[in-house]
Protein backbone atom coordinates (compact mmCIF):
# COMPACT_ATOMS: atom_id res chain seq x y z
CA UNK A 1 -18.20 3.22 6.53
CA UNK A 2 -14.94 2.29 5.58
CA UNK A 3 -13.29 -0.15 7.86
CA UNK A 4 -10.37 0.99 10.00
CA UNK A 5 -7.21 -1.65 10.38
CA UNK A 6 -5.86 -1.48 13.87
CA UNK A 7 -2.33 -2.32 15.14
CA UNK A 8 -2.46 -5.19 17.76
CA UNK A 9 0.12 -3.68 20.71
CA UNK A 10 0.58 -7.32 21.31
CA UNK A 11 1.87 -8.23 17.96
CA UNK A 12 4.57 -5.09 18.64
CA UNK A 13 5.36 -6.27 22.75
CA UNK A 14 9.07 -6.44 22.51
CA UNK A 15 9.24 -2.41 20.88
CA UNK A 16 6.38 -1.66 23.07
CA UNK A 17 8.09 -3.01 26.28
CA UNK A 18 11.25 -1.19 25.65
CA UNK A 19 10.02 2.11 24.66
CA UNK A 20 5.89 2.44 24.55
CA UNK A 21 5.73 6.03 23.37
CA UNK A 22 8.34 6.40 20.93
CA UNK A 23 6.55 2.53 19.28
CA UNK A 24 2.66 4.43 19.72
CA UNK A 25 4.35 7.41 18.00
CA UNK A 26 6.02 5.42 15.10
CA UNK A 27 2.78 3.49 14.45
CA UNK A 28 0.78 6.98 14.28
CA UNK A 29 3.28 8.15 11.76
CA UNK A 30 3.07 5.19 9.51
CA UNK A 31 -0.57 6.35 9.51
CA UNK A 32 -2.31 3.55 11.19
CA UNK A 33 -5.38 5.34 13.54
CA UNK A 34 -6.40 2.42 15.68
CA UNK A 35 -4.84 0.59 18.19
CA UNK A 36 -5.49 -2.03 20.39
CA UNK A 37 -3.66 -1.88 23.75
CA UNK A 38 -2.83 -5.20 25.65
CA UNK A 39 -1.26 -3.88 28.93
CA UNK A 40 0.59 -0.30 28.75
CA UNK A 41 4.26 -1.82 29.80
CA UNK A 42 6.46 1.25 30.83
CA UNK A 43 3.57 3.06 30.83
CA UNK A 44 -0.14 3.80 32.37
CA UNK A 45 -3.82 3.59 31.04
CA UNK A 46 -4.15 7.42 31.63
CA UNK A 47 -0.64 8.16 29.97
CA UNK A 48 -1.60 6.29 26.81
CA UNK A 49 -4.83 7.26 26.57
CA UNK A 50 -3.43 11.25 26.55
CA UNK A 51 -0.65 10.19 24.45
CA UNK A 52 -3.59 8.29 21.69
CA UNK A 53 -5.36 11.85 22.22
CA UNK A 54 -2.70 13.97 21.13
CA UNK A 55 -1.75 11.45 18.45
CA UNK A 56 -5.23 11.17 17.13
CA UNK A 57 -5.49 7.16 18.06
CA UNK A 58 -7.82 5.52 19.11
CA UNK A 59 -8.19 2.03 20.88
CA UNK A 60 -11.48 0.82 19.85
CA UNK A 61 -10.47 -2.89 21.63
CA UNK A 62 -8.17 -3.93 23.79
CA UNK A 63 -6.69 -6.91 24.91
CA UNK A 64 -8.23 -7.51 29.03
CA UNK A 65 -8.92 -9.60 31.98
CA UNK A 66 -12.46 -10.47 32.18
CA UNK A 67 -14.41 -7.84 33.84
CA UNK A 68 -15.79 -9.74 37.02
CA UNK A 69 -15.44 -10.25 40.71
CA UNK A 70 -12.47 -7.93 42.51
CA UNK A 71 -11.37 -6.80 39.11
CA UNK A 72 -14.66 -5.58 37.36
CA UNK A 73 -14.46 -2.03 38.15
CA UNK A 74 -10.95 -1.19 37.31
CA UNK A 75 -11.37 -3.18 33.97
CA UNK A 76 -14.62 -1.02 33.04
CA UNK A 77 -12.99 2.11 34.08
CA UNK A 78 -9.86 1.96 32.18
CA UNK A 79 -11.89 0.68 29.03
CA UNK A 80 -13.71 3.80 29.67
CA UNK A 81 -10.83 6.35 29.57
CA UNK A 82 -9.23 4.47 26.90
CA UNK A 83 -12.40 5.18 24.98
CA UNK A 84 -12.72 1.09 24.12
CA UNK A 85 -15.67 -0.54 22.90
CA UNK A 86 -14.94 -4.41 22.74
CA UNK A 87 -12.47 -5.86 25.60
CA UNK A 88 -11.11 -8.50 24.23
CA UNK A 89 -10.39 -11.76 26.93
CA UNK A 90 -7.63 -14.32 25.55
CA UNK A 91 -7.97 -17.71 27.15
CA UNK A 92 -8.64 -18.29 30.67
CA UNK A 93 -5.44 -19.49 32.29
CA UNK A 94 -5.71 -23.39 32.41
CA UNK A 95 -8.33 -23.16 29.75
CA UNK A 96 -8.10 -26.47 28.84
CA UNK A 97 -9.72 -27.34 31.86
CA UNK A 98 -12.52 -25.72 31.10
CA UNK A 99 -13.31 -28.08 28.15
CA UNK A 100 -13.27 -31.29 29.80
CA UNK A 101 -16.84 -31.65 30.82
CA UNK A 102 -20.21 -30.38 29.62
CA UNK A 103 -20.41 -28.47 33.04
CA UNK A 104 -17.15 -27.23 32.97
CA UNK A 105 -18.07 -25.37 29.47
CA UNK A 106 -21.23 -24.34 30.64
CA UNK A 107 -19.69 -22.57 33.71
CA UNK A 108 -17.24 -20.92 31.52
CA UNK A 109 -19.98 -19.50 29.63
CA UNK A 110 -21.64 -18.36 32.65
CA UNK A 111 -18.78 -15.87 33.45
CA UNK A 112 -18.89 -14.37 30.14
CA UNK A 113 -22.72 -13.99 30.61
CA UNK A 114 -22.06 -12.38 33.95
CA UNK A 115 -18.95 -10.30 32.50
CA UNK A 116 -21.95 -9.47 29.49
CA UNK A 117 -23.64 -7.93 32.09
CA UNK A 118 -21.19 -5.89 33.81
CA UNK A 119 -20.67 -4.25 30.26
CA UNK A 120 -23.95 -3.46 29.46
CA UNK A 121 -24.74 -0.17 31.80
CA UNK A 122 -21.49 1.35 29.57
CA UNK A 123 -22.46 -0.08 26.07
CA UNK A 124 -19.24 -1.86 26.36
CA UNK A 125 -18.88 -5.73 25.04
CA UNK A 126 -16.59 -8.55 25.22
CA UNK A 127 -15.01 -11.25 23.01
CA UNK A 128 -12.86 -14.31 23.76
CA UNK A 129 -10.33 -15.35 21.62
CA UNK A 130 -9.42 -18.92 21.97
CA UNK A 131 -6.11 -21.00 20.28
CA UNK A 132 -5.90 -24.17 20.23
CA UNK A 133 -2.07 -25.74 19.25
CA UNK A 134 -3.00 -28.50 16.70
């Protein structure tokens, strides 16, 4: 299978935040057919994910809070509707907190593992991206 490159919304915010359709529709013209949503600002999950229908997109990943506690559900529906197969967390807020200690690390793992298996009922995964300024 050939591999599919996919337009990072986040990479696009400032177009996206000012006018989210017209960017979605300007990317699916240049002839790009994945996407990967981080938020939907001006917009809705359900609004995008008709407007990546009628476009033919598709948002294989997406940029998302970790699926846990209060927030679990909503996160696993809207990856659902959006048709997403990897959610995508970026780094806990004060993540550098959670790499002073062994047991600080280990407890961050620990909510992946638990947000690992939330996802697995839907087939769904998730990834962390971490940066770390040099």
């Amino acid at each position: 299978m050939t591999p599919q490159i996919t337009v990072q919304l986040y990479s696009v915010r400032d177009l996206v935040k000012n006018d989210y359709a017209g960017t979605i529709r300007a990317i699916a013209e240049t002839g790009f057919g994945n996407v990967e949503p981080a938020g939907y600002p001006g917009s809705t999950a359900k609004d995008a994910a008709k407007l990546f229908r009628e476009l033919g997109l598709k948002a294989p990943s997406a940029h998302v809070g970790l699926p846990i506690g209060d927030a679990k559900n909503a996160i696993i529906e809207e990856a659902l509707l959006m048709g997403h197969q990897y959610l995508i967390t970026g780094c806990p807020p004060k993540f550098k907190e959670h790499y002073t200690s062994l047991d600080r690390v280990k407890a961050l793992a620990d909510l992946y593992v638990q947000a690992t298996e939330n996802l697995k009922p839907y087939g769904l995964q998730v990834a962390i991206i971490i940066t770390i300024g040099i």
